[in-house]
N, C-alpha and C. Protein backbone atom coordinates (compact mmCIF):
# COMPACT_ATOMS: atom_id res chain seq x y z
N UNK A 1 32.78 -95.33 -78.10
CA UNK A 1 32.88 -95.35 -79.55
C UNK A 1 33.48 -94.04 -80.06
N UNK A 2 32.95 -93.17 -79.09
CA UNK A 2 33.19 -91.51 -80.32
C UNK A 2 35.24 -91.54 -79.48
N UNK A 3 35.30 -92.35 -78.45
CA UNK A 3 37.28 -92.46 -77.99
C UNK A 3 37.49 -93.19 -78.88
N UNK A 4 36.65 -94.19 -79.41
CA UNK A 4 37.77 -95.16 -80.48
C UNK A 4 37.82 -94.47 -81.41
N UNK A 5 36.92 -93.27 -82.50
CA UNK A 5 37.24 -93.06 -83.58
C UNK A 5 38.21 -91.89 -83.47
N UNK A 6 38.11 -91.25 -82.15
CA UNK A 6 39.19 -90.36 -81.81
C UNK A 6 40.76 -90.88 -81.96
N UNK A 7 40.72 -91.92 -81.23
CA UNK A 7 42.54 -92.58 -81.38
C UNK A 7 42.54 -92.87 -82.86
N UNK A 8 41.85 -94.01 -83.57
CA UNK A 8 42.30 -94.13 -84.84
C UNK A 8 42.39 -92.73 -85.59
N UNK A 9 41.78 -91.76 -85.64
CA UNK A 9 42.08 -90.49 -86.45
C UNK A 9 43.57 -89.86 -86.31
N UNK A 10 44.03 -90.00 -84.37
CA UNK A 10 44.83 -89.91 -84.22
C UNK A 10 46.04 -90.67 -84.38
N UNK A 11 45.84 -91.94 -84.58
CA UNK A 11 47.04 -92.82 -84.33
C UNK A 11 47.36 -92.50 -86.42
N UNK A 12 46.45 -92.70 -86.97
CA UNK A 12 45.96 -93.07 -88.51
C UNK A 12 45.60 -92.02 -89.19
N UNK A 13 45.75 -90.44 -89.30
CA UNK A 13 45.03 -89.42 -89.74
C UNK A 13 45.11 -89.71 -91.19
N UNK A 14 43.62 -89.19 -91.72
CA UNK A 14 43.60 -89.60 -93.32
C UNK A 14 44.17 -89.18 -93.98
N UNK A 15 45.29 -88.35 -94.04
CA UNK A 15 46.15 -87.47 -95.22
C UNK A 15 47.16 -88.26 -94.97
N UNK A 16 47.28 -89.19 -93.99
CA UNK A 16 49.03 -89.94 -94.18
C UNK A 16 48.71 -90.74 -95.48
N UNK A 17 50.33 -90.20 -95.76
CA UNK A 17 50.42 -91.04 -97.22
C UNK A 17 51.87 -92.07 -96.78
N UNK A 18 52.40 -91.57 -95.69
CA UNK A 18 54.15 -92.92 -96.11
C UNK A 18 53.13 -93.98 -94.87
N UNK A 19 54.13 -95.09 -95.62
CA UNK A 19 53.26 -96.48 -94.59
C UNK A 19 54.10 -96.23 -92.73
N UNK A 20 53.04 -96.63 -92.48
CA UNK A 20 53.02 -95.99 -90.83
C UNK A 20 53.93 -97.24 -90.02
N UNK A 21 54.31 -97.08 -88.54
CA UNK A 21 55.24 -97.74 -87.73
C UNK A 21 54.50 -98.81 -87.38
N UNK A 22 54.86 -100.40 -87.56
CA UNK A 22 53.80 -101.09 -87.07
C UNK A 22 53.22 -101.11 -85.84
N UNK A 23 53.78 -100.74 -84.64
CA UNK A 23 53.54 -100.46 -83.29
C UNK A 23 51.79 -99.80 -83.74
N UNK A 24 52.12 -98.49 -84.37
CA UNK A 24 51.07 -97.32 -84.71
C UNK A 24 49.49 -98.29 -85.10
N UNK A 25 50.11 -99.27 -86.19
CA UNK A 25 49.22 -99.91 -87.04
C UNK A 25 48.49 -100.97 -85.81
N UNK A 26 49.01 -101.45 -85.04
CA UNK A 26 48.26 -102.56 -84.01
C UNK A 26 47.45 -101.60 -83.10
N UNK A 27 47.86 -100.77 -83.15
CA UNK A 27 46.90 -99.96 -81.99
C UNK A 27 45.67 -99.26 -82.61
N UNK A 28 46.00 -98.69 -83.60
CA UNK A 28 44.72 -98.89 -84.49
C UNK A 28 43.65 -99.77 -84.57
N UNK A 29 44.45 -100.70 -85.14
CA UNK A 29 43.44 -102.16 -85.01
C UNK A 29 42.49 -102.45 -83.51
N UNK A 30 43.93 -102.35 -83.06
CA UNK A 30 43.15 -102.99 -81.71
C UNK A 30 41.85 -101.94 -81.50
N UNK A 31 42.22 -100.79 -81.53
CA UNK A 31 41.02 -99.77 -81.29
C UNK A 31 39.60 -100.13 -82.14
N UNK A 32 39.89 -100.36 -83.49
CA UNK A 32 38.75 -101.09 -84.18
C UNK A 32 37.85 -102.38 -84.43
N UNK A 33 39.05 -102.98 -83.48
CA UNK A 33 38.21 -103.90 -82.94
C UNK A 33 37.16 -104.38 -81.73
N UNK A 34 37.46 -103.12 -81.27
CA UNK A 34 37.11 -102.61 -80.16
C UNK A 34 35.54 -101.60 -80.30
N UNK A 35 35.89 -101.21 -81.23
CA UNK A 35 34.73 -100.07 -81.90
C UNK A 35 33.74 -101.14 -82.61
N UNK A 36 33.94 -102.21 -83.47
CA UNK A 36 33.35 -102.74 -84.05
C UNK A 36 32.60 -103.66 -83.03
N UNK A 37 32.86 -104.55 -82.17
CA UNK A 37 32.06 -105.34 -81.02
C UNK A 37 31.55 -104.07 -80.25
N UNK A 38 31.76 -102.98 -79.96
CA UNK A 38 30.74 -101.75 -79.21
C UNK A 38 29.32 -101.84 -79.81
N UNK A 39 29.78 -101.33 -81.29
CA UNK A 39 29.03 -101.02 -82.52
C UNK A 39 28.17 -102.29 -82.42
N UNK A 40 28.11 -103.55 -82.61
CA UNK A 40 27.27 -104.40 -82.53
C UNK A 40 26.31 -104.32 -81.23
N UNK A 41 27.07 -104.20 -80.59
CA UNK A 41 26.46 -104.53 -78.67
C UNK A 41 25.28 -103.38 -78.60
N UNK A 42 25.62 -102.39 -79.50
CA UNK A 42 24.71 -100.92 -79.32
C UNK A 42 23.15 -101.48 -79.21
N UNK A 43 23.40 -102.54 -80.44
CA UNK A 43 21.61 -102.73 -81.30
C UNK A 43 21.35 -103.45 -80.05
N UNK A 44 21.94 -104.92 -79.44
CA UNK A 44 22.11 -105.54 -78.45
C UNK A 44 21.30 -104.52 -77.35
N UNK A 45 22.24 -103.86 -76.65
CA UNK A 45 21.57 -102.83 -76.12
C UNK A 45 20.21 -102.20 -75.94
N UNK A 46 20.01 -101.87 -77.25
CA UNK A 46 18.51 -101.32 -77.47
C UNK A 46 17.82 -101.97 -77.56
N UNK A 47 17.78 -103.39 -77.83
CA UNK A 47 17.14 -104.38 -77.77
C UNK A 47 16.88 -104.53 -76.43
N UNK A 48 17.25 -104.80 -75.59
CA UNK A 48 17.27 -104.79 -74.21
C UNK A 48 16.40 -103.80 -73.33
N UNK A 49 16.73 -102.21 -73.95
CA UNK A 49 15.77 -101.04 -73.35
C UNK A 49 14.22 -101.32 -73.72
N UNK A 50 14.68 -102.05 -74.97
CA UNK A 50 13.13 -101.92 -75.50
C UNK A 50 12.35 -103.01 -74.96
N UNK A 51 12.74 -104.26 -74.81
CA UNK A 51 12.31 -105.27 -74.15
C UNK A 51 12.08 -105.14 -72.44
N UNK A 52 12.73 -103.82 -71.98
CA UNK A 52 12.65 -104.08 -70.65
C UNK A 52 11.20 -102.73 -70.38
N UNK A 53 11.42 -101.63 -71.02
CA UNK A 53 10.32 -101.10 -70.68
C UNK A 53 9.01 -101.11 -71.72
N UNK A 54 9.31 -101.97 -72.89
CA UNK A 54 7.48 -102.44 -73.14
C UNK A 54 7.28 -103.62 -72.32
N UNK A 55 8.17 -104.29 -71.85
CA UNK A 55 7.43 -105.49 -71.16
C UNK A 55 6.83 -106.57 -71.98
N UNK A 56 8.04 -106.73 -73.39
CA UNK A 56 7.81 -107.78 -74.04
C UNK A 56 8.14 -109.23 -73.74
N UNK A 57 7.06 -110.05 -73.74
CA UNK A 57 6.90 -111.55 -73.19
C UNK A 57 6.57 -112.69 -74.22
N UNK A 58 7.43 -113.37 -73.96
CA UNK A 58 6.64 -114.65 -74.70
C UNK A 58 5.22 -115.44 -74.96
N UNK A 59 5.23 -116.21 -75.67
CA UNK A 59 3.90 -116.59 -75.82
C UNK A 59 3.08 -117.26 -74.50
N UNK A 60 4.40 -117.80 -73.40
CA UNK A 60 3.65 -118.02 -72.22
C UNK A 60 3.82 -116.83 -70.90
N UNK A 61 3.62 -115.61 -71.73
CA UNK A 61 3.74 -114.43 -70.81
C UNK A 61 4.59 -114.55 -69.68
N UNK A 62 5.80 -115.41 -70.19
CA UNK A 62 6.77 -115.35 -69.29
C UNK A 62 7.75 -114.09 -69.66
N UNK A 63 9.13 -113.90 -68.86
CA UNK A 63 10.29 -113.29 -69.00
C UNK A 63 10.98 -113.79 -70.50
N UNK A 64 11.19 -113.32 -71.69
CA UNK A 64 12.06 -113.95 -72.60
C UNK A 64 13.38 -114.11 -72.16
N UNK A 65 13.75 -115.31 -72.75
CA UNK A 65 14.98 -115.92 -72.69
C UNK A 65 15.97 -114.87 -73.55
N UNK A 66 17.51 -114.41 -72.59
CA UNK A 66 18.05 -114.06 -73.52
C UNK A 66 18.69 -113.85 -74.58
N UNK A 67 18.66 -115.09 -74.80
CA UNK A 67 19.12 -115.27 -76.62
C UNK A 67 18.01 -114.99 -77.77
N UNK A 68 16.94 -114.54 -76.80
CA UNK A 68 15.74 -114.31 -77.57
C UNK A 68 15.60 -112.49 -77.84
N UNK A 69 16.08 -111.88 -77.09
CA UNK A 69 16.21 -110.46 -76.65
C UNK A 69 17.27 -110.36 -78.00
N UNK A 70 16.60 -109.46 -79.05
CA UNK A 70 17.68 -108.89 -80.08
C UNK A 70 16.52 -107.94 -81.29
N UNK A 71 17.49 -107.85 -82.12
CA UNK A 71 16.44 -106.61 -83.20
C UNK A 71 16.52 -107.73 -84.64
N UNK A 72 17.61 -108.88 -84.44
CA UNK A 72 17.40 -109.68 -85.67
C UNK A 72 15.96 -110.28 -86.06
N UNK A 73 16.09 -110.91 -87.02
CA UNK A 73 14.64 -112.16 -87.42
C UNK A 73 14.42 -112.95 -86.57
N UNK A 74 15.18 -113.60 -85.71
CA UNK A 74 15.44 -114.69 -84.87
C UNK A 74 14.70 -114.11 -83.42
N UNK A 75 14.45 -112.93 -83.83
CA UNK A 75 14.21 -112.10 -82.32
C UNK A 75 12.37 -111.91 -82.49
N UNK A 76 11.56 -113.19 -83.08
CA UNK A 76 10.25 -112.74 -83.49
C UNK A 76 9.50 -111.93 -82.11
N UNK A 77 9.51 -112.41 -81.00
CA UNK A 77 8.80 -111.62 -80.17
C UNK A 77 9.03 -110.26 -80.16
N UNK A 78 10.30 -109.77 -79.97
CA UNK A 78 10.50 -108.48 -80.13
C UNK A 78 10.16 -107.38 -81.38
N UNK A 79 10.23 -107.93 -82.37
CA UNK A 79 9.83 -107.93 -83.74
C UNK A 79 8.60 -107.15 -84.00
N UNK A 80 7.96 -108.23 -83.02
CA UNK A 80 6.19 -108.40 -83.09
C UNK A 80 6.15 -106.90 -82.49
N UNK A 81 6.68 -106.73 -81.62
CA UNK A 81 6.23 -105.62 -80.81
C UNK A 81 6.66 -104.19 -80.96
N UNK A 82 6.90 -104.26 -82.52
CA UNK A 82 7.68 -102.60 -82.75
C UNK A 82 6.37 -102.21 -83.92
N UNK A 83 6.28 -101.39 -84.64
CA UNK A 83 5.34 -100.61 -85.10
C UNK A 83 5.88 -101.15 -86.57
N UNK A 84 4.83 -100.87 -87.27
CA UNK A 84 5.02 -101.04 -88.72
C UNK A 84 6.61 -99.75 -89.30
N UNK A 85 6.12 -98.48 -88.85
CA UNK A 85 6.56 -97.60 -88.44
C UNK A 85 8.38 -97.90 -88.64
N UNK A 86 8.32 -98.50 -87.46
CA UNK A 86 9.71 -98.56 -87.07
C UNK A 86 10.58 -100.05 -88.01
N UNK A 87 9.84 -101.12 -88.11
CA UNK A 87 9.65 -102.13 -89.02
C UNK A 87 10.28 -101.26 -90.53
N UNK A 88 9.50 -100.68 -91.30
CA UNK A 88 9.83 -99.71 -92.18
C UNK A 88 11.44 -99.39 -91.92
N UNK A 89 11.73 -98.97 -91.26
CA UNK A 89 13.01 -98.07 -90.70
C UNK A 89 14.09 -99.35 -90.55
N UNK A 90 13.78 -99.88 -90.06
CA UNK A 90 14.64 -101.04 -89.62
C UNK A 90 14.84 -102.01 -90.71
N UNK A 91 14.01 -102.42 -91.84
CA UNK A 91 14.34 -103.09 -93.07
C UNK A 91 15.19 -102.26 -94.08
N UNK A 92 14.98 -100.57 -93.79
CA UNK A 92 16.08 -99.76 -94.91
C UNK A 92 17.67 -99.91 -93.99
N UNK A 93 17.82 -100.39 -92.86
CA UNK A 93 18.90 -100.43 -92.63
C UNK A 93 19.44 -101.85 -92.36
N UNK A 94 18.36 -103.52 -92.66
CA UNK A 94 18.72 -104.46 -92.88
C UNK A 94 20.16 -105.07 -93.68
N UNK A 95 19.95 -104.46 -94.57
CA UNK A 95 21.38 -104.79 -95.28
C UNK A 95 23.05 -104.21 -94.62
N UNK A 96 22.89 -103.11 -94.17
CA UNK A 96 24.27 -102.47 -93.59
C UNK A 96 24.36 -103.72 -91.90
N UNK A 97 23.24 -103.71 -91.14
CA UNK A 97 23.40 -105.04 -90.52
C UNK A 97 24.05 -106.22 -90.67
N UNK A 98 23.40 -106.34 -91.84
CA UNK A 98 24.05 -107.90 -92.56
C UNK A 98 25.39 -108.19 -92.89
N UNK A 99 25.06 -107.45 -93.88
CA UNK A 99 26.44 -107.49 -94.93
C UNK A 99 28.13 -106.71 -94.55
N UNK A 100 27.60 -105.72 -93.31
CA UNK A 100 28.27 -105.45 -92.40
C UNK A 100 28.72 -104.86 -91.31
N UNK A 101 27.92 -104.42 -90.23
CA UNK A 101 28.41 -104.70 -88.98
C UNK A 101 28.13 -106.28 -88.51
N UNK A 102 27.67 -106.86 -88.90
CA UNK A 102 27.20 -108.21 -88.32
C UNK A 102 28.41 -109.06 -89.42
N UNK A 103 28.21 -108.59 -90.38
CA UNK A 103 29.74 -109.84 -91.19
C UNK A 103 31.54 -109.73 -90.64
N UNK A 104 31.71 -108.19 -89.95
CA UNK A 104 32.96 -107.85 -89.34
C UNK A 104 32.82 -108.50 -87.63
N UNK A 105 31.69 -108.58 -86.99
CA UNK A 105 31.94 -108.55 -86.30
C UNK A 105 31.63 -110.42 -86.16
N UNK A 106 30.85 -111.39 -86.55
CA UNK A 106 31.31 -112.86 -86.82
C UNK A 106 32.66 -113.09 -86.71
N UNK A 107 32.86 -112.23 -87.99
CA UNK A 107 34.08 -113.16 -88.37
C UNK A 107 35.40 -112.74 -87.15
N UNK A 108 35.14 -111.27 -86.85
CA UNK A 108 35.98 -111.02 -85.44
C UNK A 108 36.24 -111.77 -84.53
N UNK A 109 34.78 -112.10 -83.60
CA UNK A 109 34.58 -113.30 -83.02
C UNK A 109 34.64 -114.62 -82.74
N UNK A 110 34.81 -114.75 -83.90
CA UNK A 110 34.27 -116.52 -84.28
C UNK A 110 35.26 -116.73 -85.34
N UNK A 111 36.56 -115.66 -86.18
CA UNK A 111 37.20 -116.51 -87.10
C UNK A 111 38.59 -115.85 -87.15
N UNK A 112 38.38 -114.84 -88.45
CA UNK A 112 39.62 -114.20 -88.64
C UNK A 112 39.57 -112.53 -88.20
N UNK A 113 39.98 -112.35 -87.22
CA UNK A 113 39.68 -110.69 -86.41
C UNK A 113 39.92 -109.74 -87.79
N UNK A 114 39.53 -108.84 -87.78
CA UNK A 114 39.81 -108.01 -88.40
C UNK A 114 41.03 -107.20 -88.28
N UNK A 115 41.77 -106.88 -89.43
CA UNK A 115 43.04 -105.70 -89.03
C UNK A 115 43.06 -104.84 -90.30
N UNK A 116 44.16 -103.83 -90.06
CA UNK A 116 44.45 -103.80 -91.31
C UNK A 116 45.85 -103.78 -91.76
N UNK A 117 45.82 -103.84 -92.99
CA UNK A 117 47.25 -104.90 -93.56
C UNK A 117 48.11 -103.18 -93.34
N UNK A 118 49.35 -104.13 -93.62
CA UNK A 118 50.46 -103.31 -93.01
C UNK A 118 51.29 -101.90 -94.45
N UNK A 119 50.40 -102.64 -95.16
CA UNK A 119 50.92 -101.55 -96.97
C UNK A 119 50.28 -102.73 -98.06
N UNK A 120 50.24 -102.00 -99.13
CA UNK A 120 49.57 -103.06 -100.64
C UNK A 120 50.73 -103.07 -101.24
N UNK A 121 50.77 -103.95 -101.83
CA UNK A 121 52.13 -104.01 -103.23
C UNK A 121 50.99 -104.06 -104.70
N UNK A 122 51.26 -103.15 -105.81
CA UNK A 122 50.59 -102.99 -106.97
C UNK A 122 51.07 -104.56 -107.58
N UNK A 123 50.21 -104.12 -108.60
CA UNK A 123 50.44 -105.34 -109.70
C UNK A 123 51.80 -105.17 -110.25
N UNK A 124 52.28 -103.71 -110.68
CA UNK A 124 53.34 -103.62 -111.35
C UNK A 124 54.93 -103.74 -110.62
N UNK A 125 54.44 -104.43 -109.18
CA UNK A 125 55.91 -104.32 -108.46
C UNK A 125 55.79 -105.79 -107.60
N UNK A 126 55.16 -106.36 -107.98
CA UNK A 126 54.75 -107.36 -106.93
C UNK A 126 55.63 -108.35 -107.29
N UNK A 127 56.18 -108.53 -108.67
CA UNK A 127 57.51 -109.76 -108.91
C UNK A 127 58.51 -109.32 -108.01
N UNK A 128 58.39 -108.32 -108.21
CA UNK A 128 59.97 -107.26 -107.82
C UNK A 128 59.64 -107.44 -106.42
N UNK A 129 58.58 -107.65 -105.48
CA UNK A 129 58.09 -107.87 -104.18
C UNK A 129 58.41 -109.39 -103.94
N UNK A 130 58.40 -110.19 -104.50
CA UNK A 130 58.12 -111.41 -104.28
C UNK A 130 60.29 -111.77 -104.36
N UNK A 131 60.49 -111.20 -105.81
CA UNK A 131 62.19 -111.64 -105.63
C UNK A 131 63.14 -111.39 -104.01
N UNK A 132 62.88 -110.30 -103.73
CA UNK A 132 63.33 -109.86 -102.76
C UNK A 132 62.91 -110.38 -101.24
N UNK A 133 61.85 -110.69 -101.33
CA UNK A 133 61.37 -111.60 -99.99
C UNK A 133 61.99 -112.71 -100.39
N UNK A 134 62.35 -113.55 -101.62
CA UNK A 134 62.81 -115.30 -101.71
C UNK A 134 64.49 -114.37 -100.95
N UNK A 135 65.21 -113.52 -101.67
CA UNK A 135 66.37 -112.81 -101.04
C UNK A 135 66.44 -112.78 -100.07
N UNK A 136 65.60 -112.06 -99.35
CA UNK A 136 65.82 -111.62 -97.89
C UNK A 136 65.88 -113.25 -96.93
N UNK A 137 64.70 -113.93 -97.46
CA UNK A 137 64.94 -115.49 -96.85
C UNK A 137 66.30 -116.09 -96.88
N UNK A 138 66.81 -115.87 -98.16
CA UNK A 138 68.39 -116.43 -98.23
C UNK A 138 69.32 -115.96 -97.35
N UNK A 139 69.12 -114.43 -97.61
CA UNK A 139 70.06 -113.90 -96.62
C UNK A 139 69.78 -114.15 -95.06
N UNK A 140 68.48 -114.72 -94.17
CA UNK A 140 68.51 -114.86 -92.99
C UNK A 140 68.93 -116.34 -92.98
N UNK A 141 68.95 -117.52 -93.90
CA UNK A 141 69.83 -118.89 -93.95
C UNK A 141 71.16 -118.64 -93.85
N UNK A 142 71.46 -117.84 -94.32
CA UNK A 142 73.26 -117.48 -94.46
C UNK A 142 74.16 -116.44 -93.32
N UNK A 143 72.77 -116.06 -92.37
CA UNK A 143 72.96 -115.05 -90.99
C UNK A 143 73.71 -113.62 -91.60
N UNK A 144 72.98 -113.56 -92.66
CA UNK A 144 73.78 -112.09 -93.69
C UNK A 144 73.24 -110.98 -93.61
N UNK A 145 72.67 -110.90 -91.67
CA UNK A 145 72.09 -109.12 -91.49
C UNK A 145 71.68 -108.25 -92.26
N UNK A 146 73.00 -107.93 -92.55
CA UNK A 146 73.07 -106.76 -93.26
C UNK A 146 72.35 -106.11 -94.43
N UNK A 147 72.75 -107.47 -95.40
CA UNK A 147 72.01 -107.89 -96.78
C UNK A 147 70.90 -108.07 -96.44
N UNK A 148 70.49 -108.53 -95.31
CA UNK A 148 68.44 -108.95 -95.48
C UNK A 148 68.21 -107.48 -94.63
N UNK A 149 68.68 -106.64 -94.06
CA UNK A 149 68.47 -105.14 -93.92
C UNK A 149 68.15 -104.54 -95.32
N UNK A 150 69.05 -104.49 -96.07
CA UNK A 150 69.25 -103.62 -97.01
C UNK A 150 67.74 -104.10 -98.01
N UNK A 151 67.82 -105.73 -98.17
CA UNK A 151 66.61 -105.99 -98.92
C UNK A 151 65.43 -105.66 -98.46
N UNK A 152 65.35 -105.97 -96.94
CA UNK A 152 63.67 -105.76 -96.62
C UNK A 152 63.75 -104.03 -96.96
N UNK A 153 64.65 -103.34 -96.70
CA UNK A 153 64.42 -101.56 -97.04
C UNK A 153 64.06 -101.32 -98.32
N UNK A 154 64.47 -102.27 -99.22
CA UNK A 154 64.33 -101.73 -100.62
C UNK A 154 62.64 -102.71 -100.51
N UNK A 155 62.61 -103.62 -100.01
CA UNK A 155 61.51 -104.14 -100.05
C UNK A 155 60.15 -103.34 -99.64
N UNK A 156 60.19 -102.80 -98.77
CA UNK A 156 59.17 -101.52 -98.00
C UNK A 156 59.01 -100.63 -98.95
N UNK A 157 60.02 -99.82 -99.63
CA UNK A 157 60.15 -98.50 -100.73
C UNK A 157 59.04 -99.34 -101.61
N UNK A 158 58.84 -100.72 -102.08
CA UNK A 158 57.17 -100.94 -103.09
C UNK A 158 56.14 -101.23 -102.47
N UNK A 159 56.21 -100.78 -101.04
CA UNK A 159 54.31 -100.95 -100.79
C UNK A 159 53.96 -99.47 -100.72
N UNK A 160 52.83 -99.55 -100.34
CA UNK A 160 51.92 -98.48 -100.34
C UNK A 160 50.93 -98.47 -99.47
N UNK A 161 50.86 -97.48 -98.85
CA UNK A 161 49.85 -97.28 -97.48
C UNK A 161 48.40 -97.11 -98.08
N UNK A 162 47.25 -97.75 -97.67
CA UNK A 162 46.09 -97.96 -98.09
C UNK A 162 45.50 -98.01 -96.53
N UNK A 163 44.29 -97.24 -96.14
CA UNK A 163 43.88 -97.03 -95.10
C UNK A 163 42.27 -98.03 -95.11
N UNK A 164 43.07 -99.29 -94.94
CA UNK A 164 41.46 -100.45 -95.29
C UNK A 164 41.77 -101.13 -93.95
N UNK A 165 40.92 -101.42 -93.75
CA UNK A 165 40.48 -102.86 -92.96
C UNK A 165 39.58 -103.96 -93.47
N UNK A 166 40.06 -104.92 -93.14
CA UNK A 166 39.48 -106.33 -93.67
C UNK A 166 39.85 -107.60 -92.74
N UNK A 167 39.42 -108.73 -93.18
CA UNK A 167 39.82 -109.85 -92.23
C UNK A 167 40.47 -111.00 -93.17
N UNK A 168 40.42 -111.21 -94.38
CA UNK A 168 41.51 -111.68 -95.33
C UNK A 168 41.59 -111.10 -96.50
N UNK A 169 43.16 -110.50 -97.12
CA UNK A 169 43.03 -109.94 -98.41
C UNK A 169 42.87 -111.39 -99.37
N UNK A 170 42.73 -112.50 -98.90
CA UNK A 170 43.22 -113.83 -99.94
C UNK A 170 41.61 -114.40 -100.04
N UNK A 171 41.09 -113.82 -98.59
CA UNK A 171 39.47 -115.13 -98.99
C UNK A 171 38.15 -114.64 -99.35
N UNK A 172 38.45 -113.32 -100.03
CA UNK A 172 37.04 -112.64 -100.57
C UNK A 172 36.20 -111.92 -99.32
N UNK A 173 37.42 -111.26 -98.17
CA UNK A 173 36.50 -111.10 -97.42
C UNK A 173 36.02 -109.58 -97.31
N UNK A 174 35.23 -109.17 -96.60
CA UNK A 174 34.65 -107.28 -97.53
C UNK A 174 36.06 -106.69 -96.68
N UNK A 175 36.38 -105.33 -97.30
CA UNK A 175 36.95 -104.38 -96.68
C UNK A 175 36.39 -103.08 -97.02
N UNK A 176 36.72 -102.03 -96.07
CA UNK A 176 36.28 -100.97 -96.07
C UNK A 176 37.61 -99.57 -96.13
N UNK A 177 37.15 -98.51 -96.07
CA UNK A 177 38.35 -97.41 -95.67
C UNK A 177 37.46 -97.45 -94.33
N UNK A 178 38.60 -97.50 -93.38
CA UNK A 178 38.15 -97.31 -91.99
C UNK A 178 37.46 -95.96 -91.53
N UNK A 179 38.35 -94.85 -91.91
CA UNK A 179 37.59 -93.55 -91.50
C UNK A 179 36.51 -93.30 -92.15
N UNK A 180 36.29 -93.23 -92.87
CA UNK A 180 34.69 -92.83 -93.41
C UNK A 180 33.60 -94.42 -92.85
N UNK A 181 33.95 -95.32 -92.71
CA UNK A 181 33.57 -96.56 -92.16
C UNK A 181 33.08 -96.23 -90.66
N UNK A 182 33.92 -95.74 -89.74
CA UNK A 182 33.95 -95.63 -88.69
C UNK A 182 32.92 -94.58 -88.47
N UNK A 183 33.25 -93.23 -89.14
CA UNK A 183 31.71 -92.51 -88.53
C UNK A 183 30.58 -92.83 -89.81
N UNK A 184 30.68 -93.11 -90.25
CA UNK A 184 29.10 -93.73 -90.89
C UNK A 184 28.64 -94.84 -90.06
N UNK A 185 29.81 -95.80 -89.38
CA UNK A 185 28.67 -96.58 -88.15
C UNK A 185 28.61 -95.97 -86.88
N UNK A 186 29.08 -94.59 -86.62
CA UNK A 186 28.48 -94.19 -85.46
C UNK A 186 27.87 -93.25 -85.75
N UNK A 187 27.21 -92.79 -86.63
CA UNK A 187 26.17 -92.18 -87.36
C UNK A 187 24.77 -93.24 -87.41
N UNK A 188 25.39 -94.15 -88.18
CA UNK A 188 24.07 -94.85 -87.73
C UNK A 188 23.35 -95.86 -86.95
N UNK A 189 24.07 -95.89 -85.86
CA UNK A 189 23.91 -96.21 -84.64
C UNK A 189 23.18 -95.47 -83.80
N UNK A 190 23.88 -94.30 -83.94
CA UNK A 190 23.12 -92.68 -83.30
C UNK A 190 21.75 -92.88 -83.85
N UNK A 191 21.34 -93.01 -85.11
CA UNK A 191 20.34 -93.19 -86.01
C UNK A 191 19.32 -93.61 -85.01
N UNK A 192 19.62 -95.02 -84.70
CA UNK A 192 19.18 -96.42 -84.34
C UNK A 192 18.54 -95.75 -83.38
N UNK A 193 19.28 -95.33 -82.36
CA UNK A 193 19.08 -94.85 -81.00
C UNK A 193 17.81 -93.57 -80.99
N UNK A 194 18.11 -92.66 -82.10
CA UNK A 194 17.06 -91.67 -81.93
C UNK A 194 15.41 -92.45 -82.70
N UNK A 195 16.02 -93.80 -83.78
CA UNK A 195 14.40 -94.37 -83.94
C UNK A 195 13.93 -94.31 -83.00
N UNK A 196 14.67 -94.94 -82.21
CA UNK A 196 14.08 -95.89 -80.87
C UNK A 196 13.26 -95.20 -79.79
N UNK A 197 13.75 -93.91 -79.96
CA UNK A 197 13.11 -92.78 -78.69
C UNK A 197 12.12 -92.47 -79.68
N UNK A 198 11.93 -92.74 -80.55
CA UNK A 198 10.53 -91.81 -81.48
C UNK A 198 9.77 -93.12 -81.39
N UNK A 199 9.66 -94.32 -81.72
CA UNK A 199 9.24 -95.68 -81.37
C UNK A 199 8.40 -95.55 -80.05
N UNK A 200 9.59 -95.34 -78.90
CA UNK A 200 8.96 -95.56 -77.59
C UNK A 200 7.87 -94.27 -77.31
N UNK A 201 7.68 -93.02 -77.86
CA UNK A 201 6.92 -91.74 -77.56
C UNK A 201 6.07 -92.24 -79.08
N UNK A 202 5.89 -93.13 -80.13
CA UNK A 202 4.71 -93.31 -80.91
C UNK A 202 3.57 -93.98 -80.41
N UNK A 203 4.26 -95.49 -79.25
CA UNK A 203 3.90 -96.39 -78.52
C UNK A 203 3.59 -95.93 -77.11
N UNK A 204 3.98 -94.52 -76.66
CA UNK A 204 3.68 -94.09 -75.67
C UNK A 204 4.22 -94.79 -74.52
N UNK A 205 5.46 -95.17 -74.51
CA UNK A 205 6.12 -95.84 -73.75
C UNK A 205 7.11 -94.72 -72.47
């Protein structure tokens, strides 16, 4: 995690202001997509440490099943077996769970991956965005190079580099600024990890 936020800083540093090479922009991504399924797997993870050295069991003091092994609601045995303490701790960070490392990383998985878009066009240029793309279409019907060169260039000069990630700008889906995104979830992940050692030395584990 702390190599993925290293490349995106590097590939993506936050003071760029002109819109970046798309090559630059996929590797980014890819890196954050990469960071974001880590970032999930972490809790995954600790779920796992914690289940393996309290020696949490089901109601027929068997081995839990592992789809049962997790820190969600769905995970009642494990649940059961953490401290009010830590319970406390773990409901103030319920919502950033929810709403998102667990909503980026669904929809990663299971729908529309996350990226981030390649520049924004404002409100005040977006006709002027839209004429020139119906143009540039004409000019690749008519095999007129040149002319759909010249348009997509003037076309690029109205976006604007915006350092977000999201998984659709069209379907209401959340976005974030990646860098401050990125170490606030490995901040509190780190978090997670040092509950967990104060958990296991409250429980005397």
């Amino acid at each position: 995690m702390v190599r993925a936020v290293d490349v995106v800083f590097e590939k993506l540093p936050p003071e760029l202001d002109e819109i970046p090479e798309k090559d630059t922009v996929v590797d980014a991504t890819l890196t954050i997509q990469a960071f974001v399924m880590n970032a999930f797997r972490c809790l995954d993870n600790l779920a796992w440490i914690w289940v393996c050295e309290k020696a949490v069991l089901n109601a027929e003091s068997k081995e839990l099943e592992p789809l049962r092994v997790g820190l969600g609601p769905k995970s009642k045995e494990v649940r059961a077996s953490f401290s009010k303490e830590f319970l406390a701790y773990f409901g103030k960070r319920q919502g950033w769970i929810d709403e998102h490392l667990k909503g980026f990383r669904d929809s990663l998985a299971h729908r529309i991956p996350l990226y981030i878009p390649p520049f924004i066009v404002t409100p005040e240029t977006v006709d002027r965005y839209n004429e020139l793309e119906k143009a540039s279409g004409d000019a690749i019907q008519k095999r007129d190079f040149e002319l759909y060169d010249k348009l997509q260039a003037e076309q690029r000069v109205l976006g604007i580099w915006r350092p977000w990630m999201t998984h659709s700008v069209t379907d209401k889906s959340p976005r974030a600024v990646f860098h401050a995104q990125l170490l606030q979830d490995y901040v509190t992940i780190d978090e997670f990890a040092r509950e967990m050692l104060a958990e296991m030395e409250r429980q005397k584990i």
